[in-house]
N, C-alpha and C. Protein backbone atom coordinates (compact mmCIF):
# COMPACT_ATOMS: atom_id res chain seq x y z
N UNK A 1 114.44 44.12 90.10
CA UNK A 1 113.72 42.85 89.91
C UNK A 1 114.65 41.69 90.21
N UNK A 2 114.10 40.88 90.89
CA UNK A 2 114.91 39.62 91.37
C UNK A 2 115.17 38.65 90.05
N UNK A 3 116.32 38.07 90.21
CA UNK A 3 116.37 36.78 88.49
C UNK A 3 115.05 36.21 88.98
N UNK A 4 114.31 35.76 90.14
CA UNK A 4 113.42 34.97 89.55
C UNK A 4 112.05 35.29 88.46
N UNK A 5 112.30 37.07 89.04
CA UNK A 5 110.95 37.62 88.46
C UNK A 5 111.50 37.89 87.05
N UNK A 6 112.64 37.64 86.43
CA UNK A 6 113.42 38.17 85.64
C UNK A 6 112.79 37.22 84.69
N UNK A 7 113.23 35.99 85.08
CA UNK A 7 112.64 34.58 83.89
C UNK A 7 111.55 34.71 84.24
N UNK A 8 110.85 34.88 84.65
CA UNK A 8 109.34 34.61 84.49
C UNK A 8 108.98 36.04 83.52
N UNK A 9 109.13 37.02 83.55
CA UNK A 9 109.11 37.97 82.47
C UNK A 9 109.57 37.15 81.10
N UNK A 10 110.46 36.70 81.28
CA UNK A 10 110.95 35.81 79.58
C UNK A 10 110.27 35.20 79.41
N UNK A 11 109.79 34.20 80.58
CA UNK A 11 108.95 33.42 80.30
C UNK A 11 107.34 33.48 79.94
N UNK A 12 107.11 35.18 80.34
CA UNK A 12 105.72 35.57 79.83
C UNK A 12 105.66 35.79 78.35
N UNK A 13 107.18 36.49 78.08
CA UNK A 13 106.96 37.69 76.52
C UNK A 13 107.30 36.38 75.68
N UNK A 14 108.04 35.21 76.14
CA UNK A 14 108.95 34.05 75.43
C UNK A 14 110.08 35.01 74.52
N UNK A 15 110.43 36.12 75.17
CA UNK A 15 111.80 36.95 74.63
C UNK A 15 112.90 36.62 75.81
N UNK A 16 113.93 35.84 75.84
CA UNK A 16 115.00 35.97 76.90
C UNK A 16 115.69 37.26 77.12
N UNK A 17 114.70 38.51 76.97
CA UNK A 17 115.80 39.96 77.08
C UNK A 17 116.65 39.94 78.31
N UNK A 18 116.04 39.45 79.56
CA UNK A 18 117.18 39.99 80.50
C UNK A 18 118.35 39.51 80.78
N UNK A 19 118.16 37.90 80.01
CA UNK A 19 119.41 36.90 80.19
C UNK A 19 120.08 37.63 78.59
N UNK A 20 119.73 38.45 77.96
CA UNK A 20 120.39 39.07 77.11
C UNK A 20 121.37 40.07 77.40
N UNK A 21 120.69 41.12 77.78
CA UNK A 21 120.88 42.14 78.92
C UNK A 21 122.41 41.97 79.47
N UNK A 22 121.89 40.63 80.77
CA UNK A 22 122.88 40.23 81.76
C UNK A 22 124.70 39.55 80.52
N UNK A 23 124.18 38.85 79.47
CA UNK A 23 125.50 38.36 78.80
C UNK A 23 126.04 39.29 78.45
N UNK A 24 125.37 40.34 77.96
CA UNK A 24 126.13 41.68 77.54
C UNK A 24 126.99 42.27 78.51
N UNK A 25 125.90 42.83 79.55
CA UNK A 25 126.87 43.18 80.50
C UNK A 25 127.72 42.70 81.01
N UNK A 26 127.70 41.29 81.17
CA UNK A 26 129.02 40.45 81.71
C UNK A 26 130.08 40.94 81.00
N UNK A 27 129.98 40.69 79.80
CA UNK A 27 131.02 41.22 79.12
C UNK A 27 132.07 42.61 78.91
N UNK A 28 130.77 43.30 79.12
CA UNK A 28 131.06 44.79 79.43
C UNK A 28 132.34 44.93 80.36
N UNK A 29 131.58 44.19 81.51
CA UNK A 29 132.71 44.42 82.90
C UNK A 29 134.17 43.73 82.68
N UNK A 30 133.97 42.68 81.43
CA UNK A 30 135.69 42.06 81.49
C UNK A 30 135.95 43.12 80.64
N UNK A 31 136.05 43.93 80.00
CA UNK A 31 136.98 44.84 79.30
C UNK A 31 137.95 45.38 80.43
N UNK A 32 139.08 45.28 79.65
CA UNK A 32 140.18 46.04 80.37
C UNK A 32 140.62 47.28 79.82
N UNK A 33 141.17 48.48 80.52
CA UNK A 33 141.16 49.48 79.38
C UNK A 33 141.84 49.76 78.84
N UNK A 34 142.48 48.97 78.41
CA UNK A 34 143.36 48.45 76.85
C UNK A 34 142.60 48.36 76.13
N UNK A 35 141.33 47.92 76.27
CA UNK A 35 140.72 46.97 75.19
C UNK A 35 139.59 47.95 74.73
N UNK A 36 139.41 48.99 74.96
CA UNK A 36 138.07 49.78 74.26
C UNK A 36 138.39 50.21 73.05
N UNK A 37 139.73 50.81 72.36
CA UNK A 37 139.83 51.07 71.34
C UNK A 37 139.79 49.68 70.31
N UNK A 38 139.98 48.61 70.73
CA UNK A 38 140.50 47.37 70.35
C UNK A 38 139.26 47.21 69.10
N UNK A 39 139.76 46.53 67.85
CA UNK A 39 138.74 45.85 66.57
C UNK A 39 137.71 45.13 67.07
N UNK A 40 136.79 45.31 66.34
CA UNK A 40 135.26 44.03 66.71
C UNK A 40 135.29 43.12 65.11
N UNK A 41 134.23 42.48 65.32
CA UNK A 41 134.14 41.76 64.25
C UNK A 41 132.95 42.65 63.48
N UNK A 42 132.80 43.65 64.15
CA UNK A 42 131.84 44.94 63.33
C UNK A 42 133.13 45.78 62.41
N UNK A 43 132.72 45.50 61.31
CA UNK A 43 134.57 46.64 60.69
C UNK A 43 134.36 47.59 61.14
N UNK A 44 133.38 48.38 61.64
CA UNK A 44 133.81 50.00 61.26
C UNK A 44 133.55 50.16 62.73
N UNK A 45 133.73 49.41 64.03
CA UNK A 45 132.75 49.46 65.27
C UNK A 45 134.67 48.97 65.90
N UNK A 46 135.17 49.81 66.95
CA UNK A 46 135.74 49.21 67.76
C UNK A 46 134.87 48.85 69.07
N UNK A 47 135.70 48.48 70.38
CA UNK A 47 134.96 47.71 71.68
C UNK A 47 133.88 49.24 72.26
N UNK A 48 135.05 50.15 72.14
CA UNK A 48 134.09 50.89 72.56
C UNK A 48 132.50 51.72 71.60
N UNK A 49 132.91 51.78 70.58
CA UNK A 49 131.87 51.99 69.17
C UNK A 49 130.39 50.60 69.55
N UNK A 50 130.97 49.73 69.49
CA UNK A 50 130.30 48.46 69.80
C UNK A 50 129.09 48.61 71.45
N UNK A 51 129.83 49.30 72.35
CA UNK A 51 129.45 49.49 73.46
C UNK A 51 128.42 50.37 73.53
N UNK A 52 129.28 52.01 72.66
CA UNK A 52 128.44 52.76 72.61
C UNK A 52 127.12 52.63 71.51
N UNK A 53 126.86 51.64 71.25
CA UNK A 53 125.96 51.04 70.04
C UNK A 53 124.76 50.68 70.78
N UNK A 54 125.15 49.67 71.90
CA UNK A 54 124.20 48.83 72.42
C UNK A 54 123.65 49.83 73.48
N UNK A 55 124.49 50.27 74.41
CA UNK A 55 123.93 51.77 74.72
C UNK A 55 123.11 52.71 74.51
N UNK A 56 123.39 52.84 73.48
CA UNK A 56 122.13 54.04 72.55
C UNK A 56 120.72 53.22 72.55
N UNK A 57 121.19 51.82 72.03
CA UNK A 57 119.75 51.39 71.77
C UNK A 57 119.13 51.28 73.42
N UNK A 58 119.39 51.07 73.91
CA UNK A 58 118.67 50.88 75.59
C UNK A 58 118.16 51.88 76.01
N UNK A 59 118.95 53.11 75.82
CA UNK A 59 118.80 54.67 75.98
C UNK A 59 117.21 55.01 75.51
N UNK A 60 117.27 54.58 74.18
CA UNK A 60 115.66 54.47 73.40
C UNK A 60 114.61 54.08 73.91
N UNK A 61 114.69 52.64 74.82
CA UNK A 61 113.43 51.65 75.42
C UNK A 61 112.50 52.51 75.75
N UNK A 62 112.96 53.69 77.18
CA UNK A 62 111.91 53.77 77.63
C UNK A 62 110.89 54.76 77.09
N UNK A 63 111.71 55.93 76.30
CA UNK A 63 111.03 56.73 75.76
C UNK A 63 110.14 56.18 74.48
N UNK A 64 110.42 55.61 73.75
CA UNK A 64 109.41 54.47 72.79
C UNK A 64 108.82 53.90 73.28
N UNK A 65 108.60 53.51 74.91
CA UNK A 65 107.81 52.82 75.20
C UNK A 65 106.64 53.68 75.97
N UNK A 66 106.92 54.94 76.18
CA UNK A 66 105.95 55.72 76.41
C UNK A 66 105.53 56.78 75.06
N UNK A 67 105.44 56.34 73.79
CA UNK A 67 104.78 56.62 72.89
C UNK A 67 105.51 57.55 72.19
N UNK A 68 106.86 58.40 72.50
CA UNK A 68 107.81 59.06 71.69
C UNK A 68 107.99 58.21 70.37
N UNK A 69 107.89 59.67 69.98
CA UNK A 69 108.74 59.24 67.99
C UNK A 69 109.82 59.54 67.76
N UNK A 70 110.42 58.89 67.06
CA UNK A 70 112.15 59.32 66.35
C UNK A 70 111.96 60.58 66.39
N UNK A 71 111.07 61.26 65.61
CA UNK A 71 111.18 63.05 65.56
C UNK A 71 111.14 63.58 67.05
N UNK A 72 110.27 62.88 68.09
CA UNK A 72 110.56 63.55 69.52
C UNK A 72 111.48 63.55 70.02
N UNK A 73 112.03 62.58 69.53
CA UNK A 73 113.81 61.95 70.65
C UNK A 73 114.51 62.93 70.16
N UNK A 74 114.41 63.00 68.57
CA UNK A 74 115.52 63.89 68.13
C UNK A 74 116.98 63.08 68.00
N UNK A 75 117.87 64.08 68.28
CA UNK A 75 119.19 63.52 68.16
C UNK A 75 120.10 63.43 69.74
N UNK A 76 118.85 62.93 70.57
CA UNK A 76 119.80 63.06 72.04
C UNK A 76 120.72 61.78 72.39
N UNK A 77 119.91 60.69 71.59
CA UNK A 77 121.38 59.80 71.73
C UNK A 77 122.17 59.37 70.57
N UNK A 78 122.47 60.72 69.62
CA UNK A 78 123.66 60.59 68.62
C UNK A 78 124.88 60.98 69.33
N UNK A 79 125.83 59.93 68.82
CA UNK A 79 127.29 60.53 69.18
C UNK A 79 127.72 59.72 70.13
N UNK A 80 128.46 59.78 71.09
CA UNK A 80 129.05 59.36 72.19
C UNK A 80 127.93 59.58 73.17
N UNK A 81 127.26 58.32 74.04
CA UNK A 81 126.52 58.02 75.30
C UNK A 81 127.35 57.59 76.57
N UNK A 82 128.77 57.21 76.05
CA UNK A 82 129.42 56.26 77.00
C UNK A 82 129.82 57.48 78.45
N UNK A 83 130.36 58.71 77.50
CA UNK A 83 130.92 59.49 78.65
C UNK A 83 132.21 58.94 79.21
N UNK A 84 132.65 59.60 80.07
CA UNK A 84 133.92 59.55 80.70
C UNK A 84 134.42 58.09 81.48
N UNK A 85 132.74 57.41 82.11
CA UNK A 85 132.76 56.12 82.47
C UNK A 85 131.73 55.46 81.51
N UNK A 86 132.18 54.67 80.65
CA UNK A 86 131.50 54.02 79.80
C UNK A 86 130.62 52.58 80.27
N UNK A 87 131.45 52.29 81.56
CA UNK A 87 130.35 50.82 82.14
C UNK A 87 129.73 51.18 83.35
N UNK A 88 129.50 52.66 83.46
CA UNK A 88 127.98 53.03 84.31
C UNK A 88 126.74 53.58 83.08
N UNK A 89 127.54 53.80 82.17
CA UNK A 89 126.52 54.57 81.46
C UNK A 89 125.86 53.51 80.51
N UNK A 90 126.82 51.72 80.53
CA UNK A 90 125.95 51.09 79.82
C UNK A 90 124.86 50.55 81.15
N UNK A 91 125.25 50.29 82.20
CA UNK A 91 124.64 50.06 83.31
C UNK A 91 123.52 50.56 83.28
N UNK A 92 123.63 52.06 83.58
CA UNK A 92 122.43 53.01 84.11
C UNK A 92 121.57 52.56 82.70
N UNK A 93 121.78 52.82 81.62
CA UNK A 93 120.53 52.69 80.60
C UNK A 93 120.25 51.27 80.41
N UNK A 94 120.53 50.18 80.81
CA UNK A 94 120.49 49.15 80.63
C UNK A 94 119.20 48.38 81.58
N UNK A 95 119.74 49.37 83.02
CA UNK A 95 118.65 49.35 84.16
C UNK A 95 117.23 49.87 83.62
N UNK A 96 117.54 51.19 83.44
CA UNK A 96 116.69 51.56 82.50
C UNK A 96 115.73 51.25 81.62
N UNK A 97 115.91 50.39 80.52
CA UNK A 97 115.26 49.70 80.07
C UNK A 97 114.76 48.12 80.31
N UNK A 98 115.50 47.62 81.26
CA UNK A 98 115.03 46.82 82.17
C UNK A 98 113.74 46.87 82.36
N UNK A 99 113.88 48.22 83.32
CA UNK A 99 112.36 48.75 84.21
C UNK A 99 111.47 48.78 83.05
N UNK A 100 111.45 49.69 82.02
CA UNK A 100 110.61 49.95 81.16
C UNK A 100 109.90 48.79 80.87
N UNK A 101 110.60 47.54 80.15
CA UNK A 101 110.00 46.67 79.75
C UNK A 101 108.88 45.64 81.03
N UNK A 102 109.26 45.71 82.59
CA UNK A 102 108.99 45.46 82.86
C UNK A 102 107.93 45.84 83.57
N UNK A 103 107.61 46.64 83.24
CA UNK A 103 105.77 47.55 83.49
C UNK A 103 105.40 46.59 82.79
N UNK A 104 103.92 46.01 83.38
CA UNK A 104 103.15 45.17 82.56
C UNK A 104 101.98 45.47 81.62
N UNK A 105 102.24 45.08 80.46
CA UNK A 105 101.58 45.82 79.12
C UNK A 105 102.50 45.96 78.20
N UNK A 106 104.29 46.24 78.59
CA UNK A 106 104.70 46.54 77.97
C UNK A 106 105.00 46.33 76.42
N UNK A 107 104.79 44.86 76.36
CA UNK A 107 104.94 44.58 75.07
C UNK A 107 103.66 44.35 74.14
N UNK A 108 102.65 45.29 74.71
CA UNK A 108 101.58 45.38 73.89
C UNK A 108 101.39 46.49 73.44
N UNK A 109 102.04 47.13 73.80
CA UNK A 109 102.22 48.72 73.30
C UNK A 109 102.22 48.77 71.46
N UNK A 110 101.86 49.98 71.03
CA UNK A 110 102.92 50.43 69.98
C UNK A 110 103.92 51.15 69.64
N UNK A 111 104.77 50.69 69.29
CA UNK A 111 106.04 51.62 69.08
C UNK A 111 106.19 52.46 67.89
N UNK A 112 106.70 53.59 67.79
CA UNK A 112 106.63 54.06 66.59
C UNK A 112 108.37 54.50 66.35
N UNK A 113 108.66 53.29 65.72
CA UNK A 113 110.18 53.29 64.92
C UNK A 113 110.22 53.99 63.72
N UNK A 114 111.15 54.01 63.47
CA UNK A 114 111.84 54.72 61.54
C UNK A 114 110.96 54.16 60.74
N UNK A 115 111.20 52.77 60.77
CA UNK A 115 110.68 52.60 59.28
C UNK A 115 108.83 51.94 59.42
N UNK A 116 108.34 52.46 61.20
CA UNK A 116 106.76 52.33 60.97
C UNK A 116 106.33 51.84 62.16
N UNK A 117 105.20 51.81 62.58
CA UNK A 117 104.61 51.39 63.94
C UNK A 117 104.63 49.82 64.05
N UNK A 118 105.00 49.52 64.96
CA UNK A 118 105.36 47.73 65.57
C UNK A 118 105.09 47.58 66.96
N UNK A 119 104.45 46.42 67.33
CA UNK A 119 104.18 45.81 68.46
C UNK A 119 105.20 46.42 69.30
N UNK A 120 104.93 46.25 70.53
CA UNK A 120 106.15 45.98 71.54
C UNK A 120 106.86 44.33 71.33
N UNK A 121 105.90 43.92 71.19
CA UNK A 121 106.45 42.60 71.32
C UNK A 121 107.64 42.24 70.23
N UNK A 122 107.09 43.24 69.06
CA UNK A 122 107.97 42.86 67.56
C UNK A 122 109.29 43.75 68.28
N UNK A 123 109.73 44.70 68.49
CA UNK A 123 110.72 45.76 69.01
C UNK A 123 111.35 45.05 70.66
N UNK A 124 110.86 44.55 71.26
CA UNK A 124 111.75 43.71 71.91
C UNK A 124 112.32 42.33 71.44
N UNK A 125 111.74 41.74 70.52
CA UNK A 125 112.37 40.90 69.59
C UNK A 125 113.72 41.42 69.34
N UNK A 126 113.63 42.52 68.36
CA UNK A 126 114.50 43.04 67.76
C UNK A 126 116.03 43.01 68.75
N UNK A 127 115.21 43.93 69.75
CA UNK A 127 116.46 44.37 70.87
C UNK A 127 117.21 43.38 71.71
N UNK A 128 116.65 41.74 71.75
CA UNK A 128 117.26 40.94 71.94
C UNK A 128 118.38 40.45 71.35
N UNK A 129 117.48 39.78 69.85
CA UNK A 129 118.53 39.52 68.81
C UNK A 129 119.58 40.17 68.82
N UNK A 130 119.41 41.46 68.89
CA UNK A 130 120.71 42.36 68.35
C UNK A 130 121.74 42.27 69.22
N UNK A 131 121.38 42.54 70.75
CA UNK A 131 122.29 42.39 71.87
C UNK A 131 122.97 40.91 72.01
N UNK A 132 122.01 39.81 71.56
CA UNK A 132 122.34 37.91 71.23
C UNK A 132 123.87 38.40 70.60
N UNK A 133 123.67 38.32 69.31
CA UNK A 133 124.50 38.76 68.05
C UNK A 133 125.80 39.90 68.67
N UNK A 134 125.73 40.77 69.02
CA UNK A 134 126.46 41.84 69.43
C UNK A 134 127.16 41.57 70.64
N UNK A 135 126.70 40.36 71.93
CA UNK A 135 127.41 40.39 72.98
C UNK A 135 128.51 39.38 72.06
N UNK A 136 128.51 38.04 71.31
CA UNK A 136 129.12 37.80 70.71
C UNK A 136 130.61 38.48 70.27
N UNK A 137 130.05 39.42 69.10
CA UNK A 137 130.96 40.98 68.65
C UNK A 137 131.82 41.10 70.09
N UNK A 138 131.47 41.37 70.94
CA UNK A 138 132.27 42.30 71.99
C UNK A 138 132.97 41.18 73.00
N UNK A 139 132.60 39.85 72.83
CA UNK A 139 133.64 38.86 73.63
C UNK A 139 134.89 39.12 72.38
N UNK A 140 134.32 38.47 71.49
CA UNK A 140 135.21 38.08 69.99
C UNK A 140 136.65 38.96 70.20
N UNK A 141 136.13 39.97 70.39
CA UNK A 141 137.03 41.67 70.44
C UNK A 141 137.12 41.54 71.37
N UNK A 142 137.13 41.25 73.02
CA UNK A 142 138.21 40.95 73.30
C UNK A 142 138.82 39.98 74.59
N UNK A 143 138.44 38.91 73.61
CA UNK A 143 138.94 37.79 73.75
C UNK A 143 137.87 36.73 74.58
N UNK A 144 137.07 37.31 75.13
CA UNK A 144 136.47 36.79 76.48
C UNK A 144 135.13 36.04 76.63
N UNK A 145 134.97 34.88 76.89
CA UNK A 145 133.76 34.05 76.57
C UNK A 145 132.94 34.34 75.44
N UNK A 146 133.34 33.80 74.25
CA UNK A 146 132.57 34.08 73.21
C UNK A 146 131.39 32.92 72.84
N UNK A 147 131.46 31.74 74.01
CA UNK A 147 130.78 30.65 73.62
C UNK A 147 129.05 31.67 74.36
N UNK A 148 127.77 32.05 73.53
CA UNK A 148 126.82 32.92 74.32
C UNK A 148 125.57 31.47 74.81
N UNK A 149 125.01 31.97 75.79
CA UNK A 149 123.73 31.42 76.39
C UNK A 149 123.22 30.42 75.46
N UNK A 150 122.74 29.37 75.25
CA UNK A 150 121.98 28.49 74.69
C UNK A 150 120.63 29.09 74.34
N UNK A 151 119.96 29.81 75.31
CA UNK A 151 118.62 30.62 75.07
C UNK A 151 118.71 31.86 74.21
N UNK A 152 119.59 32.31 74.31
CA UNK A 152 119.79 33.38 73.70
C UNK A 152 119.83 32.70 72.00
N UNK A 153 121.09 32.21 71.84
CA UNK A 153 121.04 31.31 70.32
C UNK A 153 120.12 30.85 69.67
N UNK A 154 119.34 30.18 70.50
CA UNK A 154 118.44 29.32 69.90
C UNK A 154 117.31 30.39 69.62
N UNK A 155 116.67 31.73 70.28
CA UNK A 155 116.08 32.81 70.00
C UNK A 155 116.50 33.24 68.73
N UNK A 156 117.81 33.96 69.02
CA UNK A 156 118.19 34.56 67.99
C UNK A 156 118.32 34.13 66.50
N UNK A 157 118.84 32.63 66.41
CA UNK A 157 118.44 31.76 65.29
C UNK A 157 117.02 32.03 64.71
N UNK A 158 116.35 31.91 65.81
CA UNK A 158 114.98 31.18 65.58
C UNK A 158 114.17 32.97 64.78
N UNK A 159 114.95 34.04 65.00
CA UNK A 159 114.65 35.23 64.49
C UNK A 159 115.05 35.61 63.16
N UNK A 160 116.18 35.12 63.29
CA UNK A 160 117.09 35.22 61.77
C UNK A 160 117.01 34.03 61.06
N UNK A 161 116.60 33.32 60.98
CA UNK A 161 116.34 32.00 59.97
C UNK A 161 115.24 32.31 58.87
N UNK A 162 114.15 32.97 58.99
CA UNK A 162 113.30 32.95 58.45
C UNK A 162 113.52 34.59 57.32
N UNK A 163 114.75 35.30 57.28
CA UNK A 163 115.14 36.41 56.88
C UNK A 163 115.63 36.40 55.55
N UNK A 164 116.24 34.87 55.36
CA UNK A 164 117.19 34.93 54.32
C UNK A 164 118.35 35.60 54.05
N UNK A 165 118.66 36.20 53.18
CA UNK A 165 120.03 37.02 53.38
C UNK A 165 119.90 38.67 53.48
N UNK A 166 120.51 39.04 54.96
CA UNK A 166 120.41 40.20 55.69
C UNK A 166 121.11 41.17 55.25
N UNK A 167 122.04 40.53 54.47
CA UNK A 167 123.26 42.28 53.92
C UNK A 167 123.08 43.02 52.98
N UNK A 168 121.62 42.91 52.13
CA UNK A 168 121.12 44.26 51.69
C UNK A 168 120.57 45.30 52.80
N UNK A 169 120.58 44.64 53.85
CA UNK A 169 119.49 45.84 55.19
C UNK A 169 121.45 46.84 55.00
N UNK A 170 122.69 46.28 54.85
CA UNK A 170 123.12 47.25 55.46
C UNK A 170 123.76 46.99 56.82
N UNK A 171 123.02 46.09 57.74
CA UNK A 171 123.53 45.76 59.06
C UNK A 171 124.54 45.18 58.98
N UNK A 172 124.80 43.43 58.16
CA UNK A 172 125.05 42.85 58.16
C UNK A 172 126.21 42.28 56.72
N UNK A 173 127.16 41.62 57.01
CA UNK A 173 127.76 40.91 55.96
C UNK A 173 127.25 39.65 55.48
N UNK A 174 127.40 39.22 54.31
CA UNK A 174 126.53 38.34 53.50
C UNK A 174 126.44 37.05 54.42
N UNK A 175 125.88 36.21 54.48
CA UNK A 175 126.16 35.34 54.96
C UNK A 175 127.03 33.62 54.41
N UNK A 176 127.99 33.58 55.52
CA UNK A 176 128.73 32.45 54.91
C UNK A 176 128.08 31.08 55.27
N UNK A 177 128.81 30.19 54.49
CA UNK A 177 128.51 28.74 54.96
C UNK A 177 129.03 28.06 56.09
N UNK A 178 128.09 26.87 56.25
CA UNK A 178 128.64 26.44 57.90
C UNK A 178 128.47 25.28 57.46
N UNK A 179 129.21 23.57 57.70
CA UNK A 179 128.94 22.63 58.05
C UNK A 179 127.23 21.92 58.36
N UNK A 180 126.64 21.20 57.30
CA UNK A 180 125.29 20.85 57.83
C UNK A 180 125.04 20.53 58.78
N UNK A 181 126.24 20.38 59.75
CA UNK A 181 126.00 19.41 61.46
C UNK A 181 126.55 20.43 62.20
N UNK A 182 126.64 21.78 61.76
CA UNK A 182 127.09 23.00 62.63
C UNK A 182 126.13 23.15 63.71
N UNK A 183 126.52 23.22 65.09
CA UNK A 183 125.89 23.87 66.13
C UNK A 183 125.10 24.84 65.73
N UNK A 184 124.16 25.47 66.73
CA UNK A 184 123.53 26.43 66.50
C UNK A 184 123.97 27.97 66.56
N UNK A 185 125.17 27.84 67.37
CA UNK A 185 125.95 29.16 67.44
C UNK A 185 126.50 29.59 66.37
N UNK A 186 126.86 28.55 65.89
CA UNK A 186 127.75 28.46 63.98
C UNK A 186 126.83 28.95 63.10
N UNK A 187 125.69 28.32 63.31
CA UNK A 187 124.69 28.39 61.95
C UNK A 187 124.16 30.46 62.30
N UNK A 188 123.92 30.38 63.80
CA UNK A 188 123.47 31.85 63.51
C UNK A 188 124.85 32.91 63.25
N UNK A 189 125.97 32.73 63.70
CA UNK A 189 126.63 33.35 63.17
C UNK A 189 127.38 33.48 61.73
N UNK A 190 127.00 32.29 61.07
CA UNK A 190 127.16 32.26 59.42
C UNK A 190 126.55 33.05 58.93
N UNK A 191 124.95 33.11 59.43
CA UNK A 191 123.53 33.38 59.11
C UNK A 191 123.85 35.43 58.80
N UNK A 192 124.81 35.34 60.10
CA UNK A 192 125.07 37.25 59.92
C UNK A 192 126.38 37.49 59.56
N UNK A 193 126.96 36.40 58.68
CA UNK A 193 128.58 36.81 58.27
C UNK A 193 129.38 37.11 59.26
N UNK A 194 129.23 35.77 60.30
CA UNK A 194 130.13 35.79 61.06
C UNK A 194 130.65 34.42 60.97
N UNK A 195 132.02 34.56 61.62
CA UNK A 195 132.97 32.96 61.62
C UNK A 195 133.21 32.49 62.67
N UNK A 196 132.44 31.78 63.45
CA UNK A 196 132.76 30.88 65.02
C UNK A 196 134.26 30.31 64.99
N UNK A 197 134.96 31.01 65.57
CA UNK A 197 136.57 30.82 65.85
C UNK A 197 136.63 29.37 67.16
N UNK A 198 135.59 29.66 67.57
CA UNK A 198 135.82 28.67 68.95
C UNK A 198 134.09 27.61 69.73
């Protein structure tokens, strides 16, 4: 799909996934391979843990989007997805779910997740935010444009604002305070117990 047909998909679902997608992967490609074992701002997640995270979830798109259940998938993307080359394998599934989403209908579907059946539309929400939030994680770690997309932020805010405090789910650390005149990058990363260094 060409970027133009790319935003106009965002611009249908009003989800920025592919300019999500694309920040991630940018990032992907500056790793040097020094840097995969390297800390995230996830404690228990190094660059490559972090990688193989966002991975897995992409891995998921298309088969949830053709009506598989957690019990069908099974356990095929537990463990290590990255393989021996870890930035074809975020590539290839990344493409992957690209395509998926971009069959039209897609986000009218139902999905049937863990904890219950959800829109498409609600489950690409999700998969934005997370990748918003997470390409973050994986500049932070290591080192490399951590300032993310304006669209992306202002989404991802606009997802997590209305949550209150996220670190009983488990995902997330409590959230800290930010300056009342904090940017929006600040406020959503307070929002998930994170600290805007820059």
């Amino acid at each position: 799909m060409s970027p133009r047909r790319q935003h106009q998909r965002a611009a249908r679902t009003g989800t920025p996934y592919p300019e999500a997608l694309a920040a991630f992967d940018e990032r992907v490609r500056l790793i040097t391979p020094d840097q995969w074992d390297s800390p995230t701002p996830c404690s228990d997640w190094s660059v490559r843990d972090l990688v193989n995270h966002l991975t897995g979830e992409q891995l998921w798109v298309p088969e949830l989007l053709m009506g598989a259940t957690i019990g069908e998938v099974g356990g095929r993307f537990d463990g290590d997805v990255l393989g021996a080359d870890p930035v074809a394998a975020w590539t290839d599934a990344a493409e992957a779910a690209r395509q998926a989403w971009a069959v039209p209908g897609a986000a009218d579907l139902t999905v049937h997740l863990s904890f219950g059946d959800v829109s498409g539309q609600y489950y690409l929400d999700q998969l934005t935010t997370d990748l918003a939030i997470h390409t973050w994680d994986l500049a932070e770690g290591t080192g490399r444009r951590t300032r993310l997309p304006a669209v992306l932020v202002d989404f991802a805010l606009g997802q997590i604002s209305g949550y209150g405090d996220l670190s009983g789910s488990g995902l997330f650390d409590p959230p800290l305070p930010v300056p009342e005149d904090a940017d929006p990058q600040t406020r959503l990363l307070g929002l998930t117990g994170r600290r805007d260094g820059g």
